[in-house]
Protein backbone atom coordinates (compact mmCIF):
# COMPACT_ATOMS: atom_id res chain seq x y z
CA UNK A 1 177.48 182.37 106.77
CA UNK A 2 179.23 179.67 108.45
CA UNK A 3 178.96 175.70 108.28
CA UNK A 4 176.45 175.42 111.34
CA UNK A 5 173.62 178.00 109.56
CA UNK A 6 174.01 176.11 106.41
CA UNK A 7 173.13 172.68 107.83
CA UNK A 8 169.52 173.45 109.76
CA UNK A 9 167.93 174.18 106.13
CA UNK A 10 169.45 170.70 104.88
CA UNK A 11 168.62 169.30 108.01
CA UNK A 12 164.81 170.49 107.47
CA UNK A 13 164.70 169.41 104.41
CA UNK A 14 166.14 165.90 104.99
CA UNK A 15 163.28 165.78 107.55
CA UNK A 16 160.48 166.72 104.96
CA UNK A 17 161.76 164.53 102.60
CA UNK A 18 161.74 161.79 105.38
CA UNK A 19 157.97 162.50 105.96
CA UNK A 20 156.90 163.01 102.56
CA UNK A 21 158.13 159.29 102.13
CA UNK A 22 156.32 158.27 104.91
CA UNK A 23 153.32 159.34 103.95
CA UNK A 24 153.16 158.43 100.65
CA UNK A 25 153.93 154.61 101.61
CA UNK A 26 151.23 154.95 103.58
CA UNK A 27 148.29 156.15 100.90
CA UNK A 28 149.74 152.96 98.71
CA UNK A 29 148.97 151.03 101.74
CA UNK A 30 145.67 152.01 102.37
CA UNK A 31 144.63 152.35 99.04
CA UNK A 32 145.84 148.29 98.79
CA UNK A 33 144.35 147.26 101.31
CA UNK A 34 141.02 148.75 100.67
CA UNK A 35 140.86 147.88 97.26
CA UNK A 36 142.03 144.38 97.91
CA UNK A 37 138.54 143.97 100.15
CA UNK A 38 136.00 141.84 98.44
CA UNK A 39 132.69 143.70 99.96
CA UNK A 40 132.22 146.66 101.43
CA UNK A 41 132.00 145.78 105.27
CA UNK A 42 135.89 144.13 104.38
CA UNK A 43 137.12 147.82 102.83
CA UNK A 44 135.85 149.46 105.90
CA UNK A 45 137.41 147.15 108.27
CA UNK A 46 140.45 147.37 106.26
CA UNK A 47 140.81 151.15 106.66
CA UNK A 48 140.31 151.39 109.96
CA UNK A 49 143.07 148.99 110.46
CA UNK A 50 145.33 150.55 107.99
CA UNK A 51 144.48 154.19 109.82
CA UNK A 52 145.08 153.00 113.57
CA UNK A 53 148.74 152.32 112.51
CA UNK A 54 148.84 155.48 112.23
CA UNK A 55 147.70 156.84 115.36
CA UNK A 56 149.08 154.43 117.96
CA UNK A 57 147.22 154.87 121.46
CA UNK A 58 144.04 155.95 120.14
CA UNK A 59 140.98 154.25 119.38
CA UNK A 60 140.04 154.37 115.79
CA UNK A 61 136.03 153.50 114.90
CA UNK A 62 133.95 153.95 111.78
CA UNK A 63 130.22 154.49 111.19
CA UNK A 64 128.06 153.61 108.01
CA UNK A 65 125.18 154.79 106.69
CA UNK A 66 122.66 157.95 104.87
CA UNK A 67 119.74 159.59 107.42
CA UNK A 68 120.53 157.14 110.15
CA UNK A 69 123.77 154.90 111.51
CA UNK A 70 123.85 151.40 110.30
CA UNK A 71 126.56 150.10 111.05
CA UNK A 72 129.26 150.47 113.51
CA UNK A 73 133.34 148.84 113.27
CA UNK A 74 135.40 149.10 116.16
CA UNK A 75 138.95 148.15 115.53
CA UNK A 76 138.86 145.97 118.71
CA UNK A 77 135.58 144.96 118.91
CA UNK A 78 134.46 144.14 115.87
CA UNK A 79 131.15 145.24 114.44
CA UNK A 80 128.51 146.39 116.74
CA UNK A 81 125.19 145.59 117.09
CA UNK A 82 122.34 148.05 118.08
CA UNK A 83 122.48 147.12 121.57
CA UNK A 84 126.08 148.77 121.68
CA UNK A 85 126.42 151.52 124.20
CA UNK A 86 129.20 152.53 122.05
CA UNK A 87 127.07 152.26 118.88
CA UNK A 88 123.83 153.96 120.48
CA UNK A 89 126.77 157.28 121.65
CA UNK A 90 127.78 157.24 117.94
CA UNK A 91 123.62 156.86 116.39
CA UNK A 92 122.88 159.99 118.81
CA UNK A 93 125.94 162.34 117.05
CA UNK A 94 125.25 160.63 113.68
CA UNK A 95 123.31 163.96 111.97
CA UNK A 96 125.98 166.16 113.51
CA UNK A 97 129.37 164.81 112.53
CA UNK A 98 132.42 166.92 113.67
CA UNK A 99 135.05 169.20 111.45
CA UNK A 100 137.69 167.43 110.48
CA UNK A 101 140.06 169.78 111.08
CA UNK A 102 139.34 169.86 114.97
CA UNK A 103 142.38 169.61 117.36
CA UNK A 104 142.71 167.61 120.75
CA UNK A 105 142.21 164.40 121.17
CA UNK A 106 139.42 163.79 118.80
CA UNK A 107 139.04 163.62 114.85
CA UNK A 108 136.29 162.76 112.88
CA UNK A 109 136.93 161.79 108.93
CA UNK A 110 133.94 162.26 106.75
CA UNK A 111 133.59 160.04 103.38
CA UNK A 112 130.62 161.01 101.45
CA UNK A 113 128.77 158.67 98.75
CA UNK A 114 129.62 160.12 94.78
CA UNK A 115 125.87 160.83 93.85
CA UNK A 116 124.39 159.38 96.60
CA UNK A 117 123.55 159.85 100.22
CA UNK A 118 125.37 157.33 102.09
CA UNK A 119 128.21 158.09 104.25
CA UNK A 120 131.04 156.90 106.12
CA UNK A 121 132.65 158.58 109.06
CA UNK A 122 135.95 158.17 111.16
CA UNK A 123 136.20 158.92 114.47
CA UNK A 124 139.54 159.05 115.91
CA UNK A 125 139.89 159.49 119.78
CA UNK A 126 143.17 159.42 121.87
CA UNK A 127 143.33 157.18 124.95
CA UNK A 128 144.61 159.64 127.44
CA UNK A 129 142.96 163.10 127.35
CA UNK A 130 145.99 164.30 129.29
CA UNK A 131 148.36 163.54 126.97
CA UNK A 132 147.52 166.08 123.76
CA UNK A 133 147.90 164.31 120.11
CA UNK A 134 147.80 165.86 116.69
CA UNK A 135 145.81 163.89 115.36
CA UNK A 136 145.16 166.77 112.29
CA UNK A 137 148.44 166.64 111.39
CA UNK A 138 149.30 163.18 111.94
CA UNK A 139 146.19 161.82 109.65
CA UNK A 140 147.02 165.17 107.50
CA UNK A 141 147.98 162.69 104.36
CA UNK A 142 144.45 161.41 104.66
CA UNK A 143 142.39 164.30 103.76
CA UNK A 144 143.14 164.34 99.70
CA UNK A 145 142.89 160.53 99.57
CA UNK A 146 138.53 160.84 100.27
CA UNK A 147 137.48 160.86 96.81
CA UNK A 148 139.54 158.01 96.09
CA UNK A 149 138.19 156.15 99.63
CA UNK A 150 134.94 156.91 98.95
CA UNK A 151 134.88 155.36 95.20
CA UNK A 152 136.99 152.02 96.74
CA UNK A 153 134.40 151.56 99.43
CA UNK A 154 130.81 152.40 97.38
CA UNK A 155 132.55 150.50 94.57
CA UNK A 156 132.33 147.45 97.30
CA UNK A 157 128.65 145.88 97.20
CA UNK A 158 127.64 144.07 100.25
CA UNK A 159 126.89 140.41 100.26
CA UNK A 160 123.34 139.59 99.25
CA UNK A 161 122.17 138.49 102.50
CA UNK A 162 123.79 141.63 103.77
CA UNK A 163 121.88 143.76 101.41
CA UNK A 164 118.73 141.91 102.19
CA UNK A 165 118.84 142.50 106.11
CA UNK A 166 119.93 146.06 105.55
CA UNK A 167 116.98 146.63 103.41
CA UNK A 168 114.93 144.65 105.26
CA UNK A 169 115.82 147.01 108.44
CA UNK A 170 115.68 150.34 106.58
CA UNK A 171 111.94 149.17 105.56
CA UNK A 172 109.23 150.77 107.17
CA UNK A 173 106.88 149.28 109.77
CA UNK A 174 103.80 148.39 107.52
CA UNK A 175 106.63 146.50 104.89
CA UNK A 176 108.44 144.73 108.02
CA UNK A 177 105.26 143.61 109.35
CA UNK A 178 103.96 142.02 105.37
CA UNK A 179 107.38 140.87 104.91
CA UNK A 180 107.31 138.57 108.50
CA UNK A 181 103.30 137.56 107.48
CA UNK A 182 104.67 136.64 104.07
CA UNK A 183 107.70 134.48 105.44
CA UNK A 184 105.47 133.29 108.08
CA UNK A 185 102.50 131.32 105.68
CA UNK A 186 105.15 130.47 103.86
CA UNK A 187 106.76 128.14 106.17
CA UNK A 188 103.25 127.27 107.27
CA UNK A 189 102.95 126.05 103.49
CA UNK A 190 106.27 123.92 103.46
CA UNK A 191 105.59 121.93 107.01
CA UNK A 192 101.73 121.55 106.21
CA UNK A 193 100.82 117.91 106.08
CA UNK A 194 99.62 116.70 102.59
CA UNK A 195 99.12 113.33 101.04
CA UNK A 196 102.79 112.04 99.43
CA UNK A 197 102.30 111.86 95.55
CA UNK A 198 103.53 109.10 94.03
CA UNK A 199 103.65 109.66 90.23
CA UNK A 200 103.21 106.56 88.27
CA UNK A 201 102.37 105.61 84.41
CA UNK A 202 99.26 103.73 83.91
CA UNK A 203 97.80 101.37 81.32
CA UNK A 204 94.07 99.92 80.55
CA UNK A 205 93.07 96.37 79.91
CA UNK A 206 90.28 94.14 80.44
CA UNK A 207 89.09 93.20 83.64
CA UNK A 208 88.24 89.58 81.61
CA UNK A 209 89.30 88.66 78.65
CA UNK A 210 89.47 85.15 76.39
CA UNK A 211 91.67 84.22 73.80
CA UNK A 212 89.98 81.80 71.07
CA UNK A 213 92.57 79.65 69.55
CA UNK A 214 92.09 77.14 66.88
CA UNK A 215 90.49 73.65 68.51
CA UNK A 216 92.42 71.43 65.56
CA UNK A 217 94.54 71.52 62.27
CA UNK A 218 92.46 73.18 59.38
CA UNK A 219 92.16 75.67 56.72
CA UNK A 220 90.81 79.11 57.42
CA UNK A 221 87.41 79.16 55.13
CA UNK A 222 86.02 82.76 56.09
CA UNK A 223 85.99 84.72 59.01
CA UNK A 224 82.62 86.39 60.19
CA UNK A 225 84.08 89.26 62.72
CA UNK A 226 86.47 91.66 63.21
CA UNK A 227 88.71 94.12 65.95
CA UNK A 228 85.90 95.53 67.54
CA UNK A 229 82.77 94.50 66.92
CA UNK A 230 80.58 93.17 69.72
CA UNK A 231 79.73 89.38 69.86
CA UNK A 232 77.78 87.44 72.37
CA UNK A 233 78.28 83.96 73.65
CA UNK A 234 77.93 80.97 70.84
CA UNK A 235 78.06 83.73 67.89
CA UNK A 236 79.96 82.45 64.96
CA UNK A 237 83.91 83.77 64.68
CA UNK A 238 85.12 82.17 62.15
CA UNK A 239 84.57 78.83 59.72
CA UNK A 240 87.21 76.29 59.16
CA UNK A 241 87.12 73.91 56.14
CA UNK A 242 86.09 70.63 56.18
CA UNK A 243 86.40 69.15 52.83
CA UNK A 244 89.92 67.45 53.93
CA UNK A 245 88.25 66.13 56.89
CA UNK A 246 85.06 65.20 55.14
CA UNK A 247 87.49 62.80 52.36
CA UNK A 248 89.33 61.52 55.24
CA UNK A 249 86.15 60.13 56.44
CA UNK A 250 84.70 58.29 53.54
CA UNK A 251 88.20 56.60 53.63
CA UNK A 252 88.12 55.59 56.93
CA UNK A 253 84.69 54.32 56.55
CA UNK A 254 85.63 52.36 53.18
CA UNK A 255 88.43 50.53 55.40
CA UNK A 256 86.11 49.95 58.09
CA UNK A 257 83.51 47.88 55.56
CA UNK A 258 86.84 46.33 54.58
CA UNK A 259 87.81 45.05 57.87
CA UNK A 260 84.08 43.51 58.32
CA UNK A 261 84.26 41.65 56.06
CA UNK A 262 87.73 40.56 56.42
CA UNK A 263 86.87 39.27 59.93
CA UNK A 264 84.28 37.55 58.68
CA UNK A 265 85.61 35.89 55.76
CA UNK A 266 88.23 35.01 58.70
CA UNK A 267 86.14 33.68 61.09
CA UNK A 268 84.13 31.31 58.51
CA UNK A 269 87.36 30.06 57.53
CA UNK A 270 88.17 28.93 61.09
CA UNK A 271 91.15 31.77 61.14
CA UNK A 272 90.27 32.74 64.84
CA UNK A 273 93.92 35.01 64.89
CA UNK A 274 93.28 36.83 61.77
CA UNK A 275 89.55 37.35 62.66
CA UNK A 276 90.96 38.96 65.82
CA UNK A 277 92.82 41.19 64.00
CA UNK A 278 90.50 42.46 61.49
CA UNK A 279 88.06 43.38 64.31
CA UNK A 280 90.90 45.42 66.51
CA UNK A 281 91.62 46.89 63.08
CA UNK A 282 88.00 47.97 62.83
CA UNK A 283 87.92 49.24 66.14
CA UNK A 284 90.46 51.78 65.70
CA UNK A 285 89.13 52.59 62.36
CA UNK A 286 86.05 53.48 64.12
CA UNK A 287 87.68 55.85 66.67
CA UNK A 288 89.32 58.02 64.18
CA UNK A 289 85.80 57.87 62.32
CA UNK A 290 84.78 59.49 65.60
CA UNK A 291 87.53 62.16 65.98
CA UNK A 292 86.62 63.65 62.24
CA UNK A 293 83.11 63.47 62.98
CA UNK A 294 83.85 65.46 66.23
CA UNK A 295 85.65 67.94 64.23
CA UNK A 296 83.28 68.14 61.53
CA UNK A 297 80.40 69.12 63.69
CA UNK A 298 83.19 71.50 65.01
CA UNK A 299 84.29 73.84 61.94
CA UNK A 300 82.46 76.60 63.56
CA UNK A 301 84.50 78.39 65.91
CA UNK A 302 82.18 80.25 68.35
CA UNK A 303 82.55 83.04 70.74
CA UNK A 304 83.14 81.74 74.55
CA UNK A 305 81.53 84.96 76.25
CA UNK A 306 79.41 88.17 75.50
CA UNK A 307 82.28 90.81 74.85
CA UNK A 308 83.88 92.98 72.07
CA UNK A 309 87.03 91.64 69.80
CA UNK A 310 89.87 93.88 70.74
CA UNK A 311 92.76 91.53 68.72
CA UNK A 312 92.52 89.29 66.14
CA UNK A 313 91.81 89.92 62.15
CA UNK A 314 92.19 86.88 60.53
CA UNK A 315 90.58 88.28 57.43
CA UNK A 316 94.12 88.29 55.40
CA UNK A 317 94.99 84.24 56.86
CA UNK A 318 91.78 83.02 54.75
CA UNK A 319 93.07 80.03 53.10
CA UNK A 320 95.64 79.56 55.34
CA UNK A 321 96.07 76.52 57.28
CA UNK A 322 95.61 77.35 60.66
CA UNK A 323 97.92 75.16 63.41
CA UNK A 324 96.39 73.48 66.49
CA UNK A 325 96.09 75.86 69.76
CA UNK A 326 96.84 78.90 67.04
CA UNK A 327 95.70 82.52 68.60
CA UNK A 328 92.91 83.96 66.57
CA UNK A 329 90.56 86.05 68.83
CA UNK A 330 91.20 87.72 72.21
CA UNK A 331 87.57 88.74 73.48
CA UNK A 332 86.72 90.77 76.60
CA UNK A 333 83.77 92.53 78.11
CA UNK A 334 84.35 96.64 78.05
CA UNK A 335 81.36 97.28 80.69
CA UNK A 336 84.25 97.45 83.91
CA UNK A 337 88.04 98.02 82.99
CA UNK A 338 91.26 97.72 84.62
CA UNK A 339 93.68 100.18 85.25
CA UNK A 340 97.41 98.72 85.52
CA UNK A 341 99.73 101.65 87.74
CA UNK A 342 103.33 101.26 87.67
CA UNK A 343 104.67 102.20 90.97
CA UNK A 344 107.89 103.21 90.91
CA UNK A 345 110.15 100.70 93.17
CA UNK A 346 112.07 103.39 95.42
CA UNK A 347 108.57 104.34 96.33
CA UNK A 348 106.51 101.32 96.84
CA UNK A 349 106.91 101.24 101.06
CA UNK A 350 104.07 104.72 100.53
CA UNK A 351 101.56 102.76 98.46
CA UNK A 352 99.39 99.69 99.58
CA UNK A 353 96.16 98.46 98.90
CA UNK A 354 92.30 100.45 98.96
CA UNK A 355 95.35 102.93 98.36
CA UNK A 356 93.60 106.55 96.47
CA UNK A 357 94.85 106.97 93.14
CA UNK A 358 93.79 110.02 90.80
CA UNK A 359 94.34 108.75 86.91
CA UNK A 360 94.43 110.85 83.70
CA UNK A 361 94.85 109.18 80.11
CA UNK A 362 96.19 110.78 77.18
CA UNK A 363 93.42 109.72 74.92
CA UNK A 364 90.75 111.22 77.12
CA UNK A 365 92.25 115.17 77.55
CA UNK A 366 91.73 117.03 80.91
CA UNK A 367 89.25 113.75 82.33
CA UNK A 368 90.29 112.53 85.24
CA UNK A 369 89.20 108.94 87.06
CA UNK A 370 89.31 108.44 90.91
CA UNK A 371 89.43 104.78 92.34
CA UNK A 372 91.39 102.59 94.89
CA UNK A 373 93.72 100.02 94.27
CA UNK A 374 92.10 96.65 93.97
CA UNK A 375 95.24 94.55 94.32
CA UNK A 376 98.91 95.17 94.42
CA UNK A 377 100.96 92.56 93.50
CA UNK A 378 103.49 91.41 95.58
CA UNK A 379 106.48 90.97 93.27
CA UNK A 380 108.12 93.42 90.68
CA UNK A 381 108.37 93.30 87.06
CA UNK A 382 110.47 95.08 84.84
CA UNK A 383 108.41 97.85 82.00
CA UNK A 384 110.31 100.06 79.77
CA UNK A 385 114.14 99.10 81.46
CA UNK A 386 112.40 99.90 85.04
CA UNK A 387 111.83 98.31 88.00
CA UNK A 388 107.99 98.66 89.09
CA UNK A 389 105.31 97.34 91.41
CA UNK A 390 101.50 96.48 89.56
CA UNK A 391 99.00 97.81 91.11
CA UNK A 392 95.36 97.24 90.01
CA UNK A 393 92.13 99.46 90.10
CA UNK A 394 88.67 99.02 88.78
CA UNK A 395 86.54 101.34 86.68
CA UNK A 396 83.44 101.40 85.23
CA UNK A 397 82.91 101.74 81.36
CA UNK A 398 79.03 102.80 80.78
CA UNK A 399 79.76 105.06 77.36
CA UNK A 400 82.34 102.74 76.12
CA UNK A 401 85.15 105.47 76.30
CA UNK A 402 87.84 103.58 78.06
CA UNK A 403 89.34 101.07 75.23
CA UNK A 404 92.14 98.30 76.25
CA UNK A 405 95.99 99.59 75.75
CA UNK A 406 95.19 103.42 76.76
CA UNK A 407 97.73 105.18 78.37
CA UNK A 408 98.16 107.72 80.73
CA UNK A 409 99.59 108.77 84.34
CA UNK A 410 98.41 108.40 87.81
CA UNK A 411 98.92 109.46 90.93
CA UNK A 412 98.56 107.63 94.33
CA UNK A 413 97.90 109.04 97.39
CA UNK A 414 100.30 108.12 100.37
CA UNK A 415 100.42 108.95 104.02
CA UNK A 416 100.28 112.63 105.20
CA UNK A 417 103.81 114.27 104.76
CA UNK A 418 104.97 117.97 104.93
CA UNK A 419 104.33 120.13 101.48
CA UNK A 420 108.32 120.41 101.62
CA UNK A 421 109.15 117.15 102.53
CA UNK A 422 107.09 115.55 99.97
CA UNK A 423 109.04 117.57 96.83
CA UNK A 424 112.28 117.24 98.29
CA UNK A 425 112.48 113.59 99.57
CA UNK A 426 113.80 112.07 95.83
CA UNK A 427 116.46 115.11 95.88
CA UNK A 428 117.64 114.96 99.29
CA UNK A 429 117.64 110.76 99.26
CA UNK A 430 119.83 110.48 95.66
CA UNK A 431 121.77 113.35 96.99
CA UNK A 432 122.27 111.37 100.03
CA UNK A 433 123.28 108.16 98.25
CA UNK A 434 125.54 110.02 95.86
CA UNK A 435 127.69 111.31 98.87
CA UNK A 436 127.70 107.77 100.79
CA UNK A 437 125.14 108.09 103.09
């Protein structure tokens, strides 16, 4: 055998070897790039590109889906919607795919779901029907690498929104038409005008109250009331003593008989100065006289109006001297209360007065109270470390129910708003602030 027979089986080989390298770079290439894909729709897109390097001049498309196409990648065009004539060709020979072992210029590639019934197909179609590929042979290396396809692509789960129009468009006609309704009232629900809520704390007091202080310097004798009971105008509060005042005023009067007769003893003497003098003497005497006699008929300490004692129990200070302008009693009638609502500052532009306010206190359960706002004041104070605006409303106390200091939370009704807006607007405006705007 000479030297030229020996070479063509070396040659062969060399050539085998030479493909067998080729192909296998090419499964770790595919298998790369499909399992580097993040969904599914990138894995697809990834093969096809991987798989038209293979076949220069032909077109190389792939179709998705189980009883009917879903979706449709074209290497150059991207993926195609329904409208597609090129999509609509490939729906119509969808349920009969093609063997892949065909020759010519065409090649279809099934991929079939692992325990499932979702597919992908492959269809491979030369350019130039006059020019004859192998397209077999040349995606030959292919064919064993379908199991191991099919698990990189099913593995891939489409994005959510994905998977929601997908399902949305395999849904039948009844569940479409629902689904639309549903989506439908809701957004009817989010732009519907409602009355802005502006949530506020609230706090009862009297719509009139007095405080009954002590009129002069004394000693607490006895008290005759305490927090709570009723009292009507002129009733007896409290008695001061008025033995101090009482000795005081024989002394005074002893000097005053003293000064008398000092200015007379004065005058009969001729001493017109000293006569003088005694009688201014007696004259102030006789003022002070007056003051103690004042407070004397004084020492009860009455009740200004018809009302209930909500502070005040002096019944622990008797014996105690008691200072001039001292608090004792703070009276008020409990027939018509006051609400005070705290309106938080970043909403006070929504609230104004004869403003509708809805108020529940904590004391009285599920009860709720309806009534306008009386009077807002027009400067803010600060309650609990906050910034708020006062706002005032009446209500009516017939059972006695309502007592001063109550607390509870309110709601005022502002101008019409959407349902969204109104939930949203303290989210979107700190959101807006924190980013500048």
């Amino acid at each position: 055998m000479d030297a030229s027979t020996q070479s063509i089986p070396l040659k062969q080989q060399s050539e085998r070897g030479k493909r067998e390298s080729e192909s296998l770079s090419r499964i770790v290439h595919l298998i790369e790039a499909v399992a580097k894909s993040e969904s599914q729709r990138e894995a697809i897109a990834a093969m096809v590109t991987v798989l038209s390097e293979s076949v220069p001049g032909c077109s190389v498309r792939c179709g998705v889906g189980a009883g009917k196409l879903r979706h449709y990648y074209d290497l150059r065009l991207g993926w195609l919607g329904e409208e597609s004539p090129l999509r609509q060709m490939a729906s119509e020979q969808w349920s009969m795919p093609r063997d892949s072992s065909a020759l010519g210029n065409e090649l279809d590639l099934e991929i079939s779901q692992v325990n499932g019934d979702q597919r992908c197909v492959i269809w491979v179609k030369g350019e130039n029907d006059s020019v004859p590929l192998r397209l077999p042979e040349q995606l030959l290396w292919v064919t064993p690498l379908k199991a191991t396809l099919g698990h990189l692509i099913w593995s891939r789960q489409a994005s959510r929104l994905r998977r929601v129009i997908d399902w949305f468009v395999a849904a039948g006609w009844n569940t479409r038409v629902a689904i639309t309704i549903g989506v439908l009232m809701l957004i009817l629900v989010a732009v519907w005008p409602v009355s802005y809520r502006v949530q506020c704390s609230a706090i009862v007091t009297p719509q009139e109250s007095r405080l009954v202080s002590v009129p002069f310097a004394a000693t607490l004798l006895k008290t005759e009331v305490q927090p709570g009971d009723a009292v009507q105008a002129g009733q007896i509060l409290l008695v001061l003593d008025g033995r101090p005042l009482r000795l005081e005023l024989e002394s005074i009067e002893a000097q005053i008989d003293q000064s008398r007769k000092d200015h007379d003893i004065a005058l009969a003497g001729g001493r017109i100065a000293e006569a003088q003098q005694a009688r201014l003497k007696q004259r102030e005497l006789s003022r002070r006289a007056d003051l103690i006699v004042d407070r004397l008929e004084n020492l009860d300490v009455t009740s200004p109006i018809d009302g209930v004692v909500i502070a005040g129990d002096m019944q622990q200070s008797i014996g105690s001297p008691l200072e001039t302008g001292q608090s004792l009693f703070e009276i008020a009638p409990l027939d018509t209360m006051l609400v005070e609502i705290e309106i938080p500052e970043h909403d006070i532009s929504y609230v104004h007065e004869d403003t509708d306010a809805r108020i529940r206190l904590t004391a009285l359960g599920n009860q709720t109270f309806h009534a306008s706002l009386d009077q807002l004041y027009p400067a803010a104070t600060v309650r609990e470390d906050a910034n708020v605006f006062i706002g005032r409303a009446s209500l009516t106390n017939p059972d006695g129910q309502l007592r001063p200091g109550m607390r509870g939370h309110a709601v005022a009704y502002g101008p019409l708003r959407p349902w969204l807006w109104s939930y949203l607007r303290g989210t979107w405006e700190r959101t807006l602030w924190w980013i500048g705007f």
